[in-house]
PDB file of N, CA and C in Angstrom:
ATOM      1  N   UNK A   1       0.829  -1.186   0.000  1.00  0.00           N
ATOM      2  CA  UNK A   1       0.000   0.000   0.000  1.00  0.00           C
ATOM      3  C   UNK A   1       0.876   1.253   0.000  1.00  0.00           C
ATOM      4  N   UNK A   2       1.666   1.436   1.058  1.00  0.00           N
ATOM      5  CA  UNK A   2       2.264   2.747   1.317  1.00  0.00           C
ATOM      6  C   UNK A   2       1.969   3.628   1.580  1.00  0.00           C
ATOM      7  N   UNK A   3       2.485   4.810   1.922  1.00  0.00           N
ATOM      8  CA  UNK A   3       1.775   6.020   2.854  1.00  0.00           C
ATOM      9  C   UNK A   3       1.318   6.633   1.707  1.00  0.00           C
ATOM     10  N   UNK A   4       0.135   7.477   1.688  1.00  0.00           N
ATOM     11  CA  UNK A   4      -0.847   8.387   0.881  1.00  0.00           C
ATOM     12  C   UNK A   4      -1.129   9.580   2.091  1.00  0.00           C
ATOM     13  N   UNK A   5      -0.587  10.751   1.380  1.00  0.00           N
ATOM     14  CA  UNK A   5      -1.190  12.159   2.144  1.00  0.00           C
ATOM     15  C   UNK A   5      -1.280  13.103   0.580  1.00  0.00           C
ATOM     16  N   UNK A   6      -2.106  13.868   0.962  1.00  0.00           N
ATOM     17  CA  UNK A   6      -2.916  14.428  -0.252  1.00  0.00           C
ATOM     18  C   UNK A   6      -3.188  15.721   0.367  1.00  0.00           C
ATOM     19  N   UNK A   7      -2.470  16.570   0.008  1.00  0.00           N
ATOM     20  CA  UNK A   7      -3.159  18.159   0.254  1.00  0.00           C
ATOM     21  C   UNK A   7      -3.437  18.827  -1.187  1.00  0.00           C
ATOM     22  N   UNK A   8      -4.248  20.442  -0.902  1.00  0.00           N
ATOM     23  CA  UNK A   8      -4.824  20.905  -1.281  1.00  0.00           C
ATOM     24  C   UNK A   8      -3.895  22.410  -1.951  1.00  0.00           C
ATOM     25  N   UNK A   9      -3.390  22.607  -2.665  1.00  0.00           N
ATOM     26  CA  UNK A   9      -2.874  24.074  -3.062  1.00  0.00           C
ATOM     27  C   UNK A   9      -3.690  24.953  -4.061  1.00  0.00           C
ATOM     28  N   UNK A  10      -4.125  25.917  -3.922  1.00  0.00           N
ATOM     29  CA  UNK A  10      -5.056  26.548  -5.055  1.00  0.00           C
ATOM     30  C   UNK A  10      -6.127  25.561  -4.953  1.00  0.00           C
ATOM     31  N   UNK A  11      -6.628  25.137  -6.427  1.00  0.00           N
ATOM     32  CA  UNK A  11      -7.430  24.375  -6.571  1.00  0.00           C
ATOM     33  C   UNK A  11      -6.791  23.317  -7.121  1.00  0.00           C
ATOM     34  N   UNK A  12      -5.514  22.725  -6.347  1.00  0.00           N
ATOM     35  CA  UNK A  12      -4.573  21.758  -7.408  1.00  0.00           C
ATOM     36  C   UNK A  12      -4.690  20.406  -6.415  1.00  0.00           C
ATOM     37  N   UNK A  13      -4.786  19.128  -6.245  1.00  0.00           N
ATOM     38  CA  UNK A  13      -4.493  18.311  -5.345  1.00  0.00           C
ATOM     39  C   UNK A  13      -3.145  17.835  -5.433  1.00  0.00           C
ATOM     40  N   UNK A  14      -2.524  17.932  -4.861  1.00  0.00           N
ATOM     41  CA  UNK A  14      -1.180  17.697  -4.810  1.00  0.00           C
ATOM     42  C   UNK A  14      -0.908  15.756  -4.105  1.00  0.00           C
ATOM     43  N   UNK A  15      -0.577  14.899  -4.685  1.00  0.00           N
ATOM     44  CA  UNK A  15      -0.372  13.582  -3.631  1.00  0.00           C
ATOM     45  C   UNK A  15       0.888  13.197  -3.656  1.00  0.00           C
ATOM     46  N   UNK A  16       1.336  12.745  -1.881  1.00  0.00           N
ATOM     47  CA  UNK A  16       2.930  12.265  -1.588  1.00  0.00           C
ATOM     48  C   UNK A  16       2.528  11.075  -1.308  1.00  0.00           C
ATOM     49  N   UNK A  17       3.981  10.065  -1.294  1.00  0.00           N
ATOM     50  CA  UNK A  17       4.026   9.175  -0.810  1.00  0.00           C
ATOM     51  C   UNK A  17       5.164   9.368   0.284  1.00  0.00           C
ATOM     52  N   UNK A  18       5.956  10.592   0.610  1.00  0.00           N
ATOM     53  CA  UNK A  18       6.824  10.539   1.777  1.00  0.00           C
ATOM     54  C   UNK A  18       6.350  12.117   2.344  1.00  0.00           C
ATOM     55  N   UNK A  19       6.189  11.972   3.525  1.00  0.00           N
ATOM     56  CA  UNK A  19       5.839  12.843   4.443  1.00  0.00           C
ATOM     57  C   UNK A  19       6.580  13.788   4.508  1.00  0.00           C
ATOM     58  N   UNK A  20       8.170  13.602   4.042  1.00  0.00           N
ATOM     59  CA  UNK A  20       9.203  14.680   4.189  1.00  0.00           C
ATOM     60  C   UNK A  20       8.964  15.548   3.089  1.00  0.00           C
ATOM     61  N   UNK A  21       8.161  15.169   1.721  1.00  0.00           N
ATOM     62  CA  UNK A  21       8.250  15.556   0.465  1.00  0.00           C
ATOM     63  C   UNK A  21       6.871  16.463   0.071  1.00  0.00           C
ATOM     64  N   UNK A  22       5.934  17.111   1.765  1.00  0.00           N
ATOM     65  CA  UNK A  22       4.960  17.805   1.738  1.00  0.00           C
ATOM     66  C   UNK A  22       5.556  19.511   2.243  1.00  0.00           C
ATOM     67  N   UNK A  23       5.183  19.905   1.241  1.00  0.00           N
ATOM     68  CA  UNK A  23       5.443  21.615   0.947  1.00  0.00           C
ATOM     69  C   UNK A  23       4.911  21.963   2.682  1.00  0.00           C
ATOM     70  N   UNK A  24       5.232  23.322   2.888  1.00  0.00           N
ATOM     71  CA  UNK A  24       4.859  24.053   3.690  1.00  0.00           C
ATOM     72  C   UNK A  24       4.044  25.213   3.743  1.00  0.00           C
ATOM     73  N   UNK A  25       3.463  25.249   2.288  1.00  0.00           N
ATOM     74  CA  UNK A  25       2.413  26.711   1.880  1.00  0.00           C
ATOM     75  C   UNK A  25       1.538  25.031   1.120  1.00  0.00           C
ATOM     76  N   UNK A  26       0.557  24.927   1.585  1.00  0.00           N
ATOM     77  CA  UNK A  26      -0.522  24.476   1.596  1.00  0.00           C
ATOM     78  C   UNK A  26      -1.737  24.831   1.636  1.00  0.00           C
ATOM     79  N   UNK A  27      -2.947  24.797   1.271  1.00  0.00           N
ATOM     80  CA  UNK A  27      -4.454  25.418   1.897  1.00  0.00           C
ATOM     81  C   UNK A  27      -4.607  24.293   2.819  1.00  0.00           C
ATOM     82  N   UNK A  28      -4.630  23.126   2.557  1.00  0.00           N
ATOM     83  CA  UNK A  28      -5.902  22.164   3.093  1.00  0.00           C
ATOM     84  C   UNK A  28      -5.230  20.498   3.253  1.00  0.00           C
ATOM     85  N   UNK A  29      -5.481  19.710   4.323  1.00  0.00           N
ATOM     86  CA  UNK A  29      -4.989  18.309   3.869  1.00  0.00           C
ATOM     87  C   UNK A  29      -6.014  17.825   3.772  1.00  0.00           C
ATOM     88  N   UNK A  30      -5.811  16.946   2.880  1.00  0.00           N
ATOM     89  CA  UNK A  30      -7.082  16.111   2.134  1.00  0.00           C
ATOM     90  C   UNK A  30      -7.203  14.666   2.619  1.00  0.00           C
ATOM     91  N   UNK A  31      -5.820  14.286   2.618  1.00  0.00           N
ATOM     92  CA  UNK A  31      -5.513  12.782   3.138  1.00  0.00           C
ATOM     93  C   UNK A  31      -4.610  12.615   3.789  1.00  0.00           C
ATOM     94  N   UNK A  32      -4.433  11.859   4.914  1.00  0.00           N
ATOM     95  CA  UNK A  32      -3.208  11.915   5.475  1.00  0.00           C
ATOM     96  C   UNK A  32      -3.600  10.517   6.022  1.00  0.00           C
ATOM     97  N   UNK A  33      -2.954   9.228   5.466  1.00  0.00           N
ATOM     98  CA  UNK A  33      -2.851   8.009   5.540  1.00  0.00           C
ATOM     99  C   UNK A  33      -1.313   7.509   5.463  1.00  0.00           C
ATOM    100  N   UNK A  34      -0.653   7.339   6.671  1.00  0.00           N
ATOM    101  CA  UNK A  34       0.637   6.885   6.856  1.00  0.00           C
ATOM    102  C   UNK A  34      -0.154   5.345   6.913  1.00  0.00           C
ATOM    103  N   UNK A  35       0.841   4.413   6.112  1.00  0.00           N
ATOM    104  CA  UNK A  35       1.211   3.084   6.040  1.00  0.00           C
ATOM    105  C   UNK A  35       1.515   2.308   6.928  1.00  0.00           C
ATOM    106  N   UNK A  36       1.000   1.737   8.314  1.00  0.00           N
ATOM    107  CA  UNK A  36       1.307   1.194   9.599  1.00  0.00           C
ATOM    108  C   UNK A  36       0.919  -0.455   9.375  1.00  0.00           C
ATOM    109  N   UNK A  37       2.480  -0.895   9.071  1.00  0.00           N
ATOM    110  CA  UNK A  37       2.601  -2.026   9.251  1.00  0.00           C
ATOM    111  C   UNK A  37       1.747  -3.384  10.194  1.00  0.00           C
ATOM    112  N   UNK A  38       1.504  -4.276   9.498  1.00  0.00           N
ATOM    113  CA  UNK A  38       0.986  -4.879  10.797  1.00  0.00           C
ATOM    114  C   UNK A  38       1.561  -5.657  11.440  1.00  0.00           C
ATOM    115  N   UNK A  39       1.159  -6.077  13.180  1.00  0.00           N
ATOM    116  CA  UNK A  39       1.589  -6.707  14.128  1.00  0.00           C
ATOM    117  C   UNK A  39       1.906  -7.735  13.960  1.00  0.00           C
ATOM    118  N   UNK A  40       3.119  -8.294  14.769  1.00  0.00           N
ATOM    119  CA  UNK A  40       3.703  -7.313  16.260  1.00  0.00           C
ATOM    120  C   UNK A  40       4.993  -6.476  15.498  1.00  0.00           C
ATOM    121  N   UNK A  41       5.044  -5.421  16.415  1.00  0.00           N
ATOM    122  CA  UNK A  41       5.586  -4.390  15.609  1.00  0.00           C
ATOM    123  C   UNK A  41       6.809  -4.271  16.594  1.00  0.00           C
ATOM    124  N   UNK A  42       8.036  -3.859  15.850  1.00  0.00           N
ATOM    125  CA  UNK A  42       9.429  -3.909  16.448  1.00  0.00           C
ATOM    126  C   UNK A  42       9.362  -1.998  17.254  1.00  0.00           C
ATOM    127  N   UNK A  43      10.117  -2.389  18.252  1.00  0.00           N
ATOM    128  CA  UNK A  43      10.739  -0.664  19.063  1.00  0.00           C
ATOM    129  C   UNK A  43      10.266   0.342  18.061  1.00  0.00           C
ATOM    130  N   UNK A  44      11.357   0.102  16.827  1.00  0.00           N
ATOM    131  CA  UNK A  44      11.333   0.974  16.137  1.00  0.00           C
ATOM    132  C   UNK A  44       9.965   1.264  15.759  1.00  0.00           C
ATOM    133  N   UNK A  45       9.322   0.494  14.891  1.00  0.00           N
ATOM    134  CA  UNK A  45       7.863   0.585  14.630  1.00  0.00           C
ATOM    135  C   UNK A  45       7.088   1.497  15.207  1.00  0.00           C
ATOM    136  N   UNK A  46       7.281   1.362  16.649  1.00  0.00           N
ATOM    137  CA  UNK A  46       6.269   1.909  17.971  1.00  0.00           C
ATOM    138  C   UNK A  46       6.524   3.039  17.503  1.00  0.00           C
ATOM    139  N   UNK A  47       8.095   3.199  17.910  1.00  0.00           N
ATOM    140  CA  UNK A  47       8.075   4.714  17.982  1.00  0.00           C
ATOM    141  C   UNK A  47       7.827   5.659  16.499  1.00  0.00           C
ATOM    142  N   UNK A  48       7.764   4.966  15.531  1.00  0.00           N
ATOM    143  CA  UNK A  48       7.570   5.460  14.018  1.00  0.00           C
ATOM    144  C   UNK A  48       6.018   5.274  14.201  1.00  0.00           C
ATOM    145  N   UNK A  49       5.054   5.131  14.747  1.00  0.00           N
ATOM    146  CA  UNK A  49       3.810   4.862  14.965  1.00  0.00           C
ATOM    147  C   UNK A  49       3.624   6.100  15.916  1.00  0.00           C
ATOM    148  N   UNK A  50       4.098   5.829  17.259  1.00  0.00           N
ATOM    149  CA  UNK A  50       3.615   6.748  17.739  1.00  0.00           C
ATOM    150  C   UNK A  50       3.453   8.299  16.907  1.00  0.00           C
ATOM    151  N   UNK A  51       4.464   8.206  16.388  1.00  0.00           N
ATOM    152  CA  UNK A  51       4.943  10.061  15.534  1.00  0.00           C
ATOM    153  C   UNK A  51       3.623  10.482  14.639  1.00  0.00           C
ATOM    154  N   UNK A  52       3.217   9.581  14.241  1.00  0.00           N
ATOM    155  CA  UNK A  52       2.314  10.006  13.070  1.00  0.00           C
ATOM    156  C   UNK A  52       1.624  11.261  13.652  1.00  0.00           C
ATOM    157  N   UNK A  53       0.867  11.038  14.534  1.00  0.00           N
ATOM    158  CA  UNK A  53      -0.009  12.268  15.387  1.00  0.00           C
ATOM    159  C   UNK A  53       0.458  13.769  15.205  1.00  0.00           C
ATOM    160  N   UNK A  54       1.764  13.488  16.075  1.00  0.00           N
ATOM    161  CA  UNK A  54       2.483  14.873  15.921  1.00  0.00           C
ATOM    162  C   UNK A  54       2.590  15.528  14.285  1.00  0.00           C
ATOM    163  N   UNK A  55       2.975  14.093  13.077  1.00  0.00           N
ATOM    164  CA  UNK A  55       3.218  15.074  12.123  1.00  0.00           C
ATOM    165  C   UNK A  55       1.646  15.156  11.803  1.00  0.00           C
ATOM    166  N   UNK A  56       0.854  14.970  12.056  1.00  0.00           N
ATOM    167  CA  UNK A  56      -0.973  15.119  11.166  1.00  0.00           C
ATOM    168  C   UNK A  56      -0.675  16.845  11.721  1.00  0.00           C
ATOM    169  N   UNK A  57      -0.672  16.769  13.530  1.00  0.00           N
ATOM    170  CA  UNK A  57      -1.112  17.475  13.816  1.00  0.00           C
ATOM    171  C   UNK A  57      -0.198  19.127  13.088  1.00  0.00           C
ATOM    172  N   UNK A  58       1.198  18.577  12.923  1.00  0.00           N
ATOM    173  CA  UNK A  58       1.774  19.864  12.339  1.00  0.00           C
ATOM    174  C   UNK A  58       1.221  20.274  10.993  1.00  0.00           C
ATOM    175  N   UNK A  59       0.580  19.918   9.877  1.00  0.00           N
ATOM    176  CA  UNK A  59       0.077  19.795   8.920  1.00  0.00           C
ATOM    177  C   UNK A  59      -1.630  20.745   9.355  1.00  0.00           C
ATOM    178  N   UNK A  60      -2.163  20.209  10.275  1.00  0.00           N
ATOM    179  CA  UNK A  60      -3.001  21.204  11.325  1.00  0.00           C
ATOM    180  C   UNK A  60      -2.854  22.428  11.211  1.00  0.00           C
ATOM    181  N   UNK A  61      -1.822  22.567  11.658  1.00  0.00           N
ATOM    182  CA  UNK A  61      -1.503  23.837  12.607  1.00  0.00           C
ATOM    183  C   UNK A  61      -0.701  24.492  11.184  1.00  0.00           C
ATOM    184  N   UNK A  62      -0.067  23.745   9.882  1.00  0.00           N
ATOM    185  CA  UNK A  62       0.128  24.732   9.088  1.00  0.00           C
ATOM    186  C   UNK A  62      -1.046  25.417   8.149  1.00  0.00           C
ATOM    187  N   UNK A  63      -2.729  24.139   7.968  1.00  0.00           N
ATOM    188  CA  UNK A  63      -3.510  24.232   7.298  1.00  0.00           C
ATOM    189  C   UNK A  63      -4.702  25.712   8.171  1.00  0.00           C
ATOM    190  N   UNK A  64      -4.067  25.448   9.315  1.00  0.00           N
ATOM    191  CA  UNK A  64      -5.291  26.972  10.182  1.00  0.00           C
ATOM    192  C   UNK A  64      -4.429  27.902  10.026  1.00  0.00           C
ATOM    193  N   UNK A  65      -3.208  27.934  10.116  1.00  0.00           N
ATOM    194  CA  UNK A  65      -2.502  29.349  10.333  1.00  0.00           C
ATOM    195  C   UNK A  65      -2.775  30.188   8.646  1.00  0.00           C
ATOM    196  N   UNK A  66      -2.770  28.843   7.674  1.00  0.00           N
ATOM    197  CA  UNK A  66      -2.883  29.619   6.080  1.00  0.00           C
ATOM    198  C   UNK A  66      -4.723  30.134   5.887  1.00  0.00           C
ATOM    199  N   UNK A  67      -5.246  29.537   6.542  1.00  0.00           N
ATOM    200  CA  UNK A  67      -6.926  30.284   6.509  1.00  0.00           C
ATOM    201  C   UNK A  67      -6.833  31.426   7.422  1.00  0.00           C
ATOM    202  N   UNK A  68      -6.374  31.927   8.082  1.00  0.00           N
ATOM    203  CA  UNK A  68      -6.460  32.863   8.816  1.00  0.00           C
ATOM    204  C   UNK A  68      -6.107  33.821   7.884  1.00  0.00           C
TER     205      UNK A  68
END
């Protein structure tokens, strides 16, 4: 499958498959589907699991600050 995140620029949909490879002038995220392996999942895993949140939520916080 692989990770799918999909934002919004203008009226353009823009789609990544690496999280590092999403711009920072954005309008809108459309999709944000990281690829989470299934169980049982190694250290590493966890902690590459846990993260997802933080990056949705920075994607958040860049998609309200550009509507304002």
């Amino acid at each position: 499958m692989g990770h799918r995140f999909v934002i919004m620029r203008g009226n353009i949909l823009d789609e990544y498959d690496l999280y590092e490879d999403i711009p920072d002038d954005f309008d809108h995220v459309i999709e944000f589907l990281p690829e989470i392996p299934p169980g049982p999942h190694t250290q590493e895993q966890h902690e590459e699991i846990d993260g997802w949140n933080d990056k949705f939520l920075r994607l958040v916080r860049i998609e309200r600050a550009r509507s304002r």
